[in-house]
Protein backbone atom coordinates (compact mmCIF):
# COMPACT_ATOMS: atom_id res chain seq x y z
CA UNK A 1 98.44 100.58 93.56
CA UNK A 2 96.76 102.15 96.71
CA UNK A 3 99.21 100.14 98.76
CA UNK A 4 101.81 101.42 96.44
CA UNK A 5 100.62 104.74 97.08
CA UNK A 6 100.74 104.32 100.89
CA UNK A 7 104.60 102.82 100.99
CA UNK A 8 105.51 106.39 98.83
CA UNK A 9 104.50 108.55 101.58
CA UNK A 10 106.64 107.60 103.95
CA UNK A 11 109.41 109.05 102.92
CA UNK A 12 107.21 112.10 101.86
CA UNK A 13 110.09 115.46 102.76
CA UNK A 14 113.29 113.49 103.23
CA UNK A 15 113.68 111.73 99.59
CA UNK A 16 114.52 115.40 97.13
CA UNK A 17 115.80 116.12 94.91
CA UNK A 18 114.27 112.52 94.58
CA UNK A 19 110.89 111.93 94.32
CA UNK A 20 109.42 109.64 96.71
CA UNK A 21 108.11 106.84 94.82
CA UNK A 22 106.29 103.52 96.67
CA UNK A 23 106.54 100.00 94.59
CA UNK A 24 104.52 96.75 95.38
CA UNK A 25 105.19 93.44 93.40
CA UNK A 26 102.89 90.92 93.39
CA UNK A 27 102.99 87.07 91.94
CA UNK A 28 99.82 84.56 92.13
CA UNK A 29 97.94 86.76 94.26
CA UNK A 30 100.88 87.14 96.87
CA UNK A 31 102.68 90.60 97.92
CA UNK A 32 106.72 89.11 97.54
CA UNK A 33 107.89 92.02 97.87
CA UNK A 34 107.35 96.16 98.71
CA UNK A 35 109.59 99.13 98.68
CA UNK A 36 109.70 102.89 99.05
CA UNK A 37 112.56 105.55 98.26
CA UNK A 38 114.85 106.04 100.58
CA UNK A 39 115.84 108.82 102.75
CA UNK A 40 118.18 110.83 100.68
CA UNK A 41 116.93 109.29 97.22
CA UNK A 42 118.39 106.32 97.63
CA UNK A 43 117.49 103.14 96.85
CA UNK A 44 115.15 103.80 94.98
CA UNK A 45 111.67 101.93 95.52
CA UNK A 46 111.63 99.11 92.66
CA UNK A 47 115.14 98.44 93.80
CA UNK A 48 114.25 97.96 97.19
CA UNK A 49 110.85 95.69 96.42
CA UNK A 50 113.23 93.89 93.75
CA UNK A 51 115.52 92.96 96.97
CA UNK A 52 112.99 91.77 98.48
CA UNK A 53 111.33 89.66 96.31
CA UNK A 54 114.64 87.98 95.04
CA UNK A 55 114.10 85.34 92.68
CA UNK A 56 110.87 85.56 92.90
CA UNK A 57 110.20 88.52 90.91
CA UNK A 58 110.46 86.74 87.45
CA UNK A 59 107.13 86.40 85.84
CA UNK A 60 105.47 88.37 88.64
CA UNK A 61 103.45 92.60 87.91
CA UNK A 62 105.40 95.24 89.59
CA UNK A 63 102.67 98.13 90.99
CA UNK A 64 104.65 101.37 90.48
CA UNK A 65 103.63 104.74 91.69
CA UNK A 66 105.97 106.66 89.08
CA UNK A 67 107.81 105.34 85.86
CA UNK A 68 110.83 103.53 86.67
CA UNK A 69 113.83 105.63 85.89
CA UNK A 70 115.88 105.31 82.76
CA UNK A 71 118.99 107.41 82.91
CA UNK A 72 122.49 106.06 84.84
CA UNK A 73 123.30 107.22 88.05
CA UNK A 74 126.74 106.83 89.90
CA UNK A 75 124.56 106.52 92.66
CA UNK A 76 123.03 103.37 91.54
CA UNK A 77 121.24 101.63 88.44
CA UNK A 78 118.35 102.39 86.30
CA UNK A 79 115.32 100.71 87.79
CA UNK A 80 113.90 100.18 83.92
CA UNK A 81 116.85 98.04 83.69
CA UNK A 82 116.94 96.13 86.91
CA UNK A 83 113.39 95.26 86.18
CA UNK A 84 113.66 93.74 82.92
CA UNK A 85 116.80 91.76 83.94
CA UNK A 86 114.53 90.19 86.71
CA UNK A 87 112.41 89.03 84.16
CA UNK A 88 108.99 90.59 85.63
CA UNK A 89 105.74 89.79 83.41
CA UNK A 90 104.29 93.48 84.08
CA UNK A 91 104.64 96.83 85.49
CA UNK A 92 101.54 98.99 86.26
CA UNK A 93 102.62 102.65 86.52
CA UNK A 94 100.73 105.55 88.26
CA UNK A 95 102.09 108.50 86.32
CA UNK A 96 104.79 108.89 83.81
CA UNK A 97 108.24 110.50 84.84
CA UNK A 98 108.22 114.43 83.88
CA UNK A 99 111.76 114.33 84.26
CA UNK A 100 113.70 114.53 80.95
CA UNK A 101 116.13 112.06 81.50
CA UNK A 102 113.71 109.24 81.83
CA UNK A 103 110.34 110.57 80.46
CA UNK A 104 108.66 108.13 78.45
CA UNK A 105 112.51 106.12 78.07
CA UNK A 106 111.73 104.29 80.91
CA UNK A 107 108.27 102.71 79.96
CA UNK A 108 109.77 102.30 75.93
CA UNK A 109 112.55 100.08 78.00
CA UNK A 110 109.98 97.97 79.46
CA UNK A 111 107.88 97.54 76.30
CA UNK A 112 111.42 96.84 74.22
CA UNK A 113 112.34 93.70 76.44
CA UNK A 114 108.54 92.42 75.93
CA UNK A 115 107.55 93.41 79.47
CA UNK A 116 103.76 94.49 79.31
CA UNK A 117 102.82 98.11 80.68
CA UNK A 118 99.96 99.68 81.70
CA UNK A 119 99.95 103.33 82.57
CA UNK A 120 97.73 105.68 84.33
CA UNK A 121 96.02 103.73 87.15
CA UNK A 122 96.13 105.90 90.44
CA UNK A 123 97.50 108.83 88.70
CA UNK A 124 95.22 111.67 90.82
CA UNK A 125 96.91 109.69 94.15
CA UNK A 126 100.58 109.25 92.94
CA UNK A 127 100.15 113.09 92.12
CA UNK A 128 99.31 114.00 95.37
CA UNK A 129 102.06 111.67 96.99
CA UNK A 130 104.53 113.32 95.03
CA UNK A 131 103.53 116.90 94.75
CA UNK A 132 106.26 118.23 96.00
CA UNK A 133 109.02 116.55 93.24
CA UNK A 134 106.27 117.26 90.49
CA UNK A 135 106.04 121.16 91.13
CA UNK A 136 109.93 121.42 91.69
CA UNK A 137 109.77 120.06 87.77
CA UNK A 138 107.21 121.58 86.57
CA UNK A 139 106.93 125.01 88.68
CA UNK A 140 111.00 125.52 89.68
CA UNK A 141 110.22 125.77 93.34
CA UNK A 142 108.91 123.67 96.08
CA UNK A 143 105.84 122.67 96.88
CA UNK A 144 103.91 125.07 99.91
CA UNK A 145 101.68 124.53 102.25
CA UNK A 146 100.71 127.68 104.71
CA UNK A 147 99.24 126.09 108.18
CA UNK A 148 96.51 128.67 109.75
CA UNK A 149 95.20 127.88 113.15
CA UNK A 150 92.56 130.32 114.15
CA UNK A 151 89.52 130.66 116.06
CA UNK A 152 86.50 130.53 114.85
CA UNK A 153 86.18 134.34 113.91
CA UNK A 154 89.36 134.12 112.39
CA UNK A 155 91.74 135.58 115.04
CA UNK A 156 95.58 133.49 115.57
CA UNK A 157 96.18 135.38 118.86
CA UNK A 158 94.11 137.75 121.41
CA UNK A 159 95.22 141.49 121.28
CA UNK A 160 97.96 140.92 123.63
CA UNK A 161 99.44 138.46 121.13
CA UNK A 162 98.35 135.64 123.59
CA UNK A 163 98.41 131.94 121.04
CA UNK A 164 99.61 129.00 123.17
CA UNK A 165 97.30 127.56 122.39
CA UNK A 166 94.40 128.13 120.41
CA UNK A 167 93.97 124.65 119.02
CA UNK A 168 94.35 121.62 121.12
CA UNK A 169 96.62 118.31 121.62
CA UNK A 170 95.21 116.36 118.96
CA UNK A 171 95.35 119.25 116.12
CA UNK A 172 98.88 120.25 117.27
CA UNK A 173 99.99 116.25 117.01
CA UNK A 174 98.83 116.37 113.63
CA UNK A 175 100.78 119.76 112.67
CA UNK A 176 103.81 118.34 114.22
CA UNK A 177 103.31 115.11 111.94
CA UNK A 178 103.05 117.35 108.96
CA UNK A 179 106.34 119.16 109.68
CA UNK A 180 107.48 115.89 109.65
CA UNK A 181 106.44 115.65 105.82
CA UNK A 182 108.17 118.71 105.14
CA UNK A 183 112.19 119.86 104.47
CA UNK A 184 111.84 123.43 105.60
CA UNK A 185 109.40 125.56 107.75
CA UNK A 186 109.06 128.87 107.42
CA UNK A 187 108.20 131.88 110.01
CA UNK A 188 108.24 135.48 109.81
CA UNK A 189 110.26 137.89 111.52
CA UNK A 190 107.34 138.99 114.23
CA UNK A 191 106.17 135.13 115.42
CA UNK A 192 110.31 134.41 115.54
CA UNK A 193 111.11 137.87 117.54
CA UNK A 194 107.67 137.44 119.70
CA UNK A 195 107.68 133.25 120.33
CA UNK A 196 111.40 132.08 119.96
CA UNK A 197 110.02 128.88 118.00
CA UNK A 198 111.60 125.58 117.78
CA UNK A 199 109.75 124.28 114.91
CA UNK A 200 110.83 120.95 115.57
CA UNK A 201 108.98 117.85 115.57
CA UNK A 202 108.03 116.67 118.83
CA UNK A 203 106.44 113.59 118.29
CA UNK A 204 107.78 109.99 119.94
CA UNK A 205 110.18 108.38 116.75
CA UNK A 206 109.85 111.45 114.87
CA UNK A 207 112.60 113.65 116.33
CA UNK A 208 114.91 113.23 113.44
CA UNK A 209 112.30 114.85 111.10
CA UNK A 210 112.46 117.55 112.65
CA UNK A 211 113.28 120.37 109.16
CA UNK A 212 115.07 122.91 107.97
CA UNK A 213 114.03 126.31 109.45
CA UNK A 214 113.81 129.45 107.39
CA UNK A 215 112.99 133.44 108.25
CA UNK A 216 111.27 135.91 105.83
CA UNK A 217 112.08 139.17 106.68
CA UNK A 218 113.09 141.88 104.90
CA UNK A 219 116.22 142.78 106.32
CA UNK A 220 119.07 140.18 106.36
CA UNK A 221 121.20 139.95 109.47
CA UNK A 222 122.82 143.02 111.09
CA UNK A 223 123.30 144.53 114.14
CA UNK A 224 120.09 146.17 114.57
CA UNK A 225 118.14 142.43 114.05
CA UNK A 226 117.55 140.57 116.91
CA UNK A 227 118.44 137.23 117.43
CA UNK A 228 116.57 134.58 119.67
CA UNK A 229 119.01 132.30 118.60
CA UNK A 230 120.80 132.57 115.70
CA UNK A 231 122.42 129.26 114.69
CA UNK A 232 120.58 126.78 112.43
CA UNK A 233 118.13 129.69 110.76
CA UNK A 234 118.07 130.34 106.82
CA UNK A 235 116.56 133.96 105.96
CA UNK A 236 115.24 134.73 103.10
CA UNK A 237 114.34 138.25 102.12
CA UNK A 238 111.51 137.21 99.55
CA UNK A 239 109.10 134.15 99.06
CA UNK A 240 110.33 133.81 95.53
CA UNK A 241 113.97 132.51 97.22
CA UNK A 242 112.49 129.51 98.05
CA UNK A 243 113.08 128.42 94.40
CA UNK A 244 117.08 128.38 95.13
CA UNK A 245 116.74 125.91 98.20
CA UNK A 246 119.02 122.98 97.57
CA UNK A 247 116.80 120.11 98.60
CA UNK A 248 114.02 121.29 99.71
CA UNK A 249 111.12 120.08 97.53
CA UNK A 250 108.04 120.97 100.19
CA UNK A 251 108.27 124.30 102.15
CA UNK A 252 105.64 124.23 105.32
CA UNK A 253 104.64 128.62 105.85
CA UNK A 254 103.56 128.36 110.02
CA UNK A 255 103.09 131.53 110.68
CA UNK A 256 102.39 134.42 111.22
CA UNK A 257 100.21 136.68 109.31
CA UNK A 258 102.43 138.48 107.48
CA UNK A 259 104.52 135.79 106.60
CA UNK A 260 101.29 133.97 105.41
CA UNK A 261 99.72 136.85 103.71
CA UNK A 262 103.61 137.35 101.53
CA UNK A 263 102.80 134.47 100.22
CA UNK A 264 99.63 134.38 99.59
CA UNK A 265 99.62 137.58 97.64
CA UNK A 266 102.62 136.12 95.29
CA UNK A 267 100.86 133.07 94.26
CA UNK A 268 102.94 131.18 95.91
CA UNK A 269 100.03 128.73 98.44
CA UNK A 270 99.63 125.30 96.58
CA UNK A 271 97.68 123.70 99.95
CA UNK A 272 96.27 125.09 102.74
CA UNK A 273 95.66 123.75 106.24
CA UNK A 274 93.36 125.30 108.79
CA UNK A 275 93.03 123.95 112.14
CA UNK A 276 89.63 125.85 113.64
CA UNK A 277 89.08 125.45 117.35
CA UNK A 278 85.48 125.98 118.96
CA UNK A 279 86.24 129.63 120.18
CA UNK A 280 85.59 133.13 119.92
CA UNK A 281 88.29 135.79 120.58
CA UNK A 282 86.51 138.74 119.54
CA UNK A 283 89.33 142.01 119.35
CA UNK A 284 92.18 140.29 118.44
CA UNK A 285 95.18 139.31 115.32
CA UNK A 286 93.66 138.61 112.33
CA UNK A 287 95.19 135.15 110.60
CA UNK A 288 95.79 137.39 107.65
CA UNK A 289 96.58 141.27 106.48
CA UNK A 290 96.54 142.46 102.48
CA UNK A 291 97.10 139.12 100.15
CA UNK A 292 96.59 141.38 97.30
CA UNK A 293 92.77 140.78 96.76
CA UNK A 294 91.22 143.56 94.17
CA UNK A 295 87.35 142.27 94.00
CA UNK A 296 85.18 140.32 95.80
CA UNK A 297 84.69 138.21 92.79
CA UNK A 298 88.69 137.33 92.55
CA UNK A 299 88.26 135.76 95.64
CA UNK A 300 86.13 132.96 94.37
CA UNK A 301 87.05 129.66 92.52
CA UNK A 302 90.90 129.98 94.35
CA UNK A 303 90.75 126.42 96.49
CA UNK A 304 89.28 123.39 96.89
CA UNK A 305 88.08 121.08 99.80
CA UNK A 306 89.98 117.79 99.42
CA UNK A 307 89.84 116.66 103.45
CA UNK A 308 88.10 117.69 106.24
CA UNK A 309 88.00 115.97 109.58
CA UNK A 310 87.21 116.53 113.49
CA UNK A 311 91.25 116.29 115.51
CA UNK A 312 89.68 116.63 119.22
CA UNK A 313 87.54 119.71 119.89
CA UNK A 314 89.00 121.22 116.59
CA UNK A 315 87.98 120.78 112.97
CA UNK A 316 90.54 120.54 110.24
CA UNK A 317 90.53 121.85 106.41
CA UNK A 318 92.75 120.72 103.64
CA UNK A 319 92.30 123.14 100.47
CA UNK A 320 94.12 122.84 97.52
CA UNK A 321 94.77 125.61 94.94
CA UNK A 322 93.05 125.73 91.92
């Protein structure tokens, strides 16, 4: 199931509405055959590590990282189905499908043809693999992660607005990989006005990642807004309109601080990523402004610590909201 786990990220950002699902099958102590979903949703995983395996598959335990799906598709066939007409002995799934159309149906399939399941094993993992599709079903909006780089007293920029660059090549390789892992990236209107970002992905094989960019600001184009470069940008007026973005299952906030601190103060943070460097700025921008924080005491019991590691000179985070 780990490597299961492994094949399902990556496709992590390119597989929604989909979710991005990694299958192993294994027969006499030999991997036959391995699959992940698609770009675009399609194939899906056990229908790629079916092809694969070929004949082979009959008799052999299929390592799942999601329930295999259980409703038609024009698009292609229910993987419940494919598996039991290739005769496999077993199918070990992660976690069960919250979507409607398949939840439960899928495993009751396997069971029905005599096919013996076991559910549950690597469930914490396949939920992190596949947060994004699992908050889009259970939350109606994507996934979000809000990237802070900072110095060590907190500051993303000197007073002159000076930022390029606080962190250094190792920290910003690994931001760059996790817009890769993301369909949009979102700005506010000061950092796009002040920098002119790309927010591409500018890492060697990666280019075609590069995703969707979006603008919060509260005032939708017009004459009086100025434009760095106005093709290929989304705005949005509101974090909540992230919920009506077709596609977009994981929603990467970069900057700046009052595009991180709008979402922060709607609830709307599910991971957060700070990349510290070894510095001290002293007078200068403050990461965030007003998130909405009443008491000291509301403060606590928010995140958790689920990674931490050295990139270079600079020390990452990972929280996750409670």
């Amino acid at each position: 199931m780990t490597a299961a786990l492994a094949l399902a990220e990556r496709t992590r950002g390119r597989t929604a509405p989909n979710p991005n699902v990694g299958c192993v099958i294994v027969k006499a102590g030999r991997l036959i055959g391995r699959g992940w979903t698609q770009p675009g949703g399609r194939p899906h995983a056990e229908a790629m590590a079916l092809e694969a395996a070929g004949d082979a598959a009959s008799g052999a335990t299929v390592y799942t990282t999601l329930e295999p799906c259980a409703h038609m598709s024009a698009r292609g066939p229910a993987c419940s189905n494919l598996l039991v007409a290739r005769g496999v002995a077993r199918v070990v799934i992660a976690l069960g499908d919250p979507d409607v159309r398949t939840g439960g149906k899928g495993a009751a399939r396997l069971r029905e043809a005599g096919i013996e399941v076991i559910e549950g094993v690597g469930e914490a993992g396949a939920r992190a693999a596949m947060a994004g599709f699992l908050t889009r079903q259970a939350k109606g909006r994507p996934f979000v992660t809000l990237k802070l780089a900072t110095s060590l007293d907190g500051r993303i920029a000197t007073a002159t607005g000076e930022s390029r660059w606080i962190t250094g090549p190792e920290a910003r390789a690994h931001a760059h990989l996790e817009r890769a892992r993301h369909e949009a990236i979102l700005v506010g209107r000061g950092t796009f006005e002040a920098d002119s970002p790309a927010l591409d992905v500018r890492l060697a094989g990666l280019g075609d990642r590069s995703p969707r960019r979006l603008l919060l600001s509260r005032q939708k184009l017009d004459s009086g807004f100025r434009w760095n470069d106005e093709s290929g940008w989304e705005v949005l007026t509101d974090p909540a309109e992230i919920a009506g973005l077709d596609g977009v299952d994981h929603v990467l906030v970069e900057g700046g601080a009052g595009a991180a601190s709008a979402f922060l103060r709607a609830g709307l943070v599910d991971r957060l990523l700070l990349y510290r460097a070894p510095i001290l700025i002293g007078s200068g921008r403050d990461a965030l402004g007003d998130i909405g924080l009443g008491a000291l005491a509301d403060a606590h019991g928010k995140w958790t610590l689920t990674d931490s590691r050295q990139l270079g000179s600079d020390r990452l985070e990972v929280y996750a909201a409670q």
